[in-house]
N, C-alpha and C. Protein backbone atom coordinates (compact mmCIF):
# COMPACT_ATOMS: atom_id res chain seq x y z
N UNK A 1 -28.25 39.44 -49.43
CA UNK A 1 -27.04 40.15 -49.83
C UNK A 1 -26.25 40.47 -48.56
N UNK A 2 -24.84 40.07 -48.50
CA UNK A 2 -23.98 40.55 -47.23
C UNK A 2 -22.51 40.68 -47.76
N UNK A 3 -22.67 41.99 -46.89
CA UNK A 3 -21.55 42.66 -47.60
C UNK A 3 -21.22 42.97 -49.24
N UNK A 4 -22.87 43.24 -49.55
CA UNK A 4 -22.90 43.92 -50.86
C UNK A 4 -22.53 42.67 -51.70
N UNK A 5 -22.56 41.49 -51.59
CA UNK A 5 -22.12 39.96 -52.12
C UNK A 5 -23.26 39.30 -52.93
N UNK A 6 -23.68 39.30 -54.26
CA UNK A 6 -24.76 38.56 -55.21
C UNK A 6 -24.79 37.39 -54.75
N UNK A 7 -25.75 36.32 -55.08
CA UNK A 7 -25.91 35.27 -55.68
C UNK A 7 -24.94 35.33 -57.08
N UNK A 8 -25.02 36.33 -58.36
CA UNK A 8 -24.25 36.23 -59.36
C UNK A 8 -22.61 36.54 -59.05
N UNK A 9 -22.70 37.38 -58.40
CA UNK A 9 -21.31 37.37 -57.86
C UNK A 9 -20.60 36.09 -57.32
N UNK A 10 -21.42 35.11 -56.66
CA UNK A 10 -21.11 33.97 -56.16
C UNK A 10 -20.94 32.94 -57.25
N UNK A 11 -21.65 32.93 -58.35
CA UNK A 11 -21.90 32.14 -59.71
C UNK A 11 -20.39 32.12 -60.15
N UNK A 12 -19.82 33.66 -60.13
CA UNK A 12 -18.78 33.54 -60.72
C UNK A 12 -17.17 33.80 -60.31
N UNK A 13 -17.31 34.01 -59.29
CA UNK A 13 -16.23 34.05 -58.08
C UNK A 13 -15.74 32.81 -58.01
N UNK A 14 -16.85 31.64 -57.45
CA UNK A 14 -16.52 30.47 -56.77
C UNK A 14 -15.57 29.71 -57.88
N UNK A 15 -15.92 29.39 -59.42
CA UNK A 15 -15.60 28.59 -59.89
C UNK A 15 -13.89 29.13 -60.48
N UNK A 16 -14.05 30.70 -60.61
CA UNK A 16 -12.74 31.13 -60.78
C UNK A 16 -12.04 31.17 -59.78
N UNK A 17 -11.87 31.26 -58.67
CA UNK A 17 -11.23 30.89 -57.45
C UNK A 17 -10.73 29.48 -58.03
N UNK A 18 -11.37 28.54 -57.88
CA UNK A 18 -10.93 26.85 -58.03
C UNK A 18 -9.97 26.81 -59.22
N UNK A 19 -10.69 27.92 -60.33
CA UNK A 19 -9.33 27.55 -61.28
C UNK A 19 -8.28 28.04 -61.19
N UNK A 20 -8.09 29.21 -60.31
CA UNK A 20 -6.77 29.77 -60.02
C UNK A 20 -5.96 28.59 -59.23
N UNK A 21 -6.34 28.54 -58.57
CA UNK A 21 -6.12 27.24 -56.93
C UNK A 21 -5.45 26.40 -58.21
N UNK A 22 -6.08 25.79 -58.81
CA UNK A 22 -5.73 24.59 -59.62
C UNK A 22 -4.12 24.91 -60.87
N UNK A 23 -4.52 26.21 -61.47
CA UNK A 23 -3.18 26.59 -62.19
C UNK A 23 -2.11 26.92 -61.07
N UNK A 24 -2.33 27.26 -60.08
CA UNK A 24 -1.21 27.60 -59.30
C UNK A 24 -0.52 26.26 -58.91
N UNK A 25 -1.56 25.59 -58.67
CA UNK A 25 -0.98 23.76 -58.17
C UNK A 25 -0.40 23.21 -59.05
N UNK A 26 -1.12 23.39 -60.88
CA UNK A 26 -0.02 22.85 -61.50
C UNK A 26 0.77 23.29 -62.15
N UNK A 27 1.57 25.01 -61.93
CA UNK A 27 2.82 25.44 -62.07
C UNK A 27 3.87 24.87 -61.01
N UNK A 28 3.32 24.74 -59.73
CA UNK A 28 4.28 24.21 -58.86
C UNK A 28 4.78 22.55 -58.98
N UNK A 29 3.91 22.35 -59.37
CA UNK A 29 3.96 20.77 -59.89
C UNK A 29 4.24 20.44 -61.39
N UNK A 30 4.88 21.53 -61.71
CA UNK A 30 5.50 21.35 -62.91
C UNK A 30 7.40 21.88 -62.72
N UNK A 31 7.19 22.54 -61.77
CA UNK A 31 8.56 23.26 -61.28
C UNK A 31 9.09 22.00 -60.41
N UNK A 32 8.58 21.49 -59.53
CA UNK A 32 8.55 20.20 -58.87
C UNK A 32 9.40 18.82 -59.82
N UNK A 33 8.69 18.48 -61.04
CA UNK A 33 8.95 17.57 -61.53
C UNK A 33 10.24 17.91 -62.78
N UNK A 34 10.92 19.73 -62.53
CA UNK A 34 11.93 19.55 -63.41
C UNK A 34 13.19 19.11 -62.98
N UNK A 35 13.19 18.80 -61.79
CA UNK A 35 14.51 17.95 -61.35
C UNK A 35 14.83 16.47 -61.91
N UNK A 36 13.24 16.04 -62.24
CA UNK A 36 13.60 14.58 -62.69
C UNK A 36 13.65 15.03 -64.22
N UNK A 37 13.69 15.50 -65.29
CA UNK A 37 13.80 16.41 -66.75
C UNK A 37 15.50 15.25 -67.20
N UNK A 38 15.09 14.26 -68.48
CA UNK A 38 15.78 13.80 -69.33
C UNK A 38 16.58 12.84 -68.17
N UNK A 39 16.00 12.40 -67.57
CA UNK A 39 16.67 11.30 -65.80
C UNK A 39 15.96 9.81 -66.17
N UNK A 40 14.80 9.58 -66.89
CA UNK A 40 14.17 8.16 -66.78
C UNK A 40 14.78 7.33 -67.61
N UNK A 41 14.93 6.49 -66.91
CA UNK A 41 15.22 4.57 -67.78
C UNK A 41 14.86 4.87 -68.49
N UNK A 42 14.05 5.00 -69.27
CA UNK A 42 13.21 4.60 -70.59
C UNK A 42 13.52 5.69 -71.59
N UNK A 43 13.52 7.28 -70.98
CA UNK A 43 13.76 8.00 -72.08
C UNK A 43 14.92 8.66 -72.02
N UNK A 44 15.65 8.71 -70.58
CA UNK A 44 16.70 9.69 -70.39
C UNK A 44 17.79 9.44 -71.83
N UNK A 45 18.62 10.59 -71.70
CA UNK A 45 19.74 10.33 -72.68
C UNK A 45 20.52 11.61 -72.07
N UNK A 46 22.00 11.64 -72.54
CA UNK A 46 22.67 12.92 -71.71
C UNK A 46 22.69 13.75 -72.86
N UNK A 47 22.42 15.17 -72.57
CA UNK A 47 22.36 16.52 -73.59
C UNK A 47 23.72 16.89 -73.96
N UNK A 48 23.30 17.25 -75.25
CA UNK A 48 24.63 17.92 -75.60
C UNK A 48 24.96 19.28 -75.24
N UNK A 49 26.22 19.62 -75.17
CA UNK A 49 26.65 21.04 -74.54
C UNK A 49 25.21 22.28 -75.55
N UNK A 50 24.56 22.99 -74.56
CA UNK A 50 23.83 24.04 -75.39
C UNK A 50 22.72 23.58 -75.64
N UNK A 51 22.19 22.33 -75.30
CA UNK A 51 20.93 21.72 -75.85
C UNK A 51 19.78 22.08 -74.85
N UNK A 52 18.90 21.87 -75.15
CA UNK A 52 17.48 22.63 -74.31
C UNK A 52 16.93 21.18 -73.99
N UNK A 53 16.16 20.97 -72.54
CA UNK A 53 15.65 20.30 -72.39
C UNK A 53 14.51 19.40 -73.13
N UNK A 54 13.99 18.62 -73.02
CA UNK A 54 13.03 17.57 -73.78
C UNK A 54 11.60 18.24 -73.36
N UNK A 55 11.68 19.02 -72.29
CA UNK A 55 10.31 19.56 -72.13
C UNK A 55 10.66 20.83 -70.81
N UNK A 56 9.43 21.56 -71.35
CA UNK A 56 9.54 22.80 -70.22
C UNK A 56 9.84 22.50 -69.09
């Protein structure tokens, strides 16, 4: 024990750490990819006045 630190404490620290790490990476990487939002060859189309994007 250091600094008052489990083995169980470690069980469940470590893996929630990684999932924070990981939602934080893919909010930014979702904020990232709204510049390209209704822009592709394949699906783009231009919005009508007032219309909401094709995806968050």
């Amino acid at each position: 024990m250091i600094f008052g630190l489990t083995r169980q404490y470690a069980w469940t620290a470590v893996p929630l750490t990684g999932f924070c790490i990981g939602w934080f990476l893919d909010c930014k990487e979702t904020e990232r990819m709204t510049m390209f939002r209704d822009k592709s060859a394949l699906y783009g189309r231009t919005l009508k006045e007032g219309e909401k994007p094709s995806w968050p």
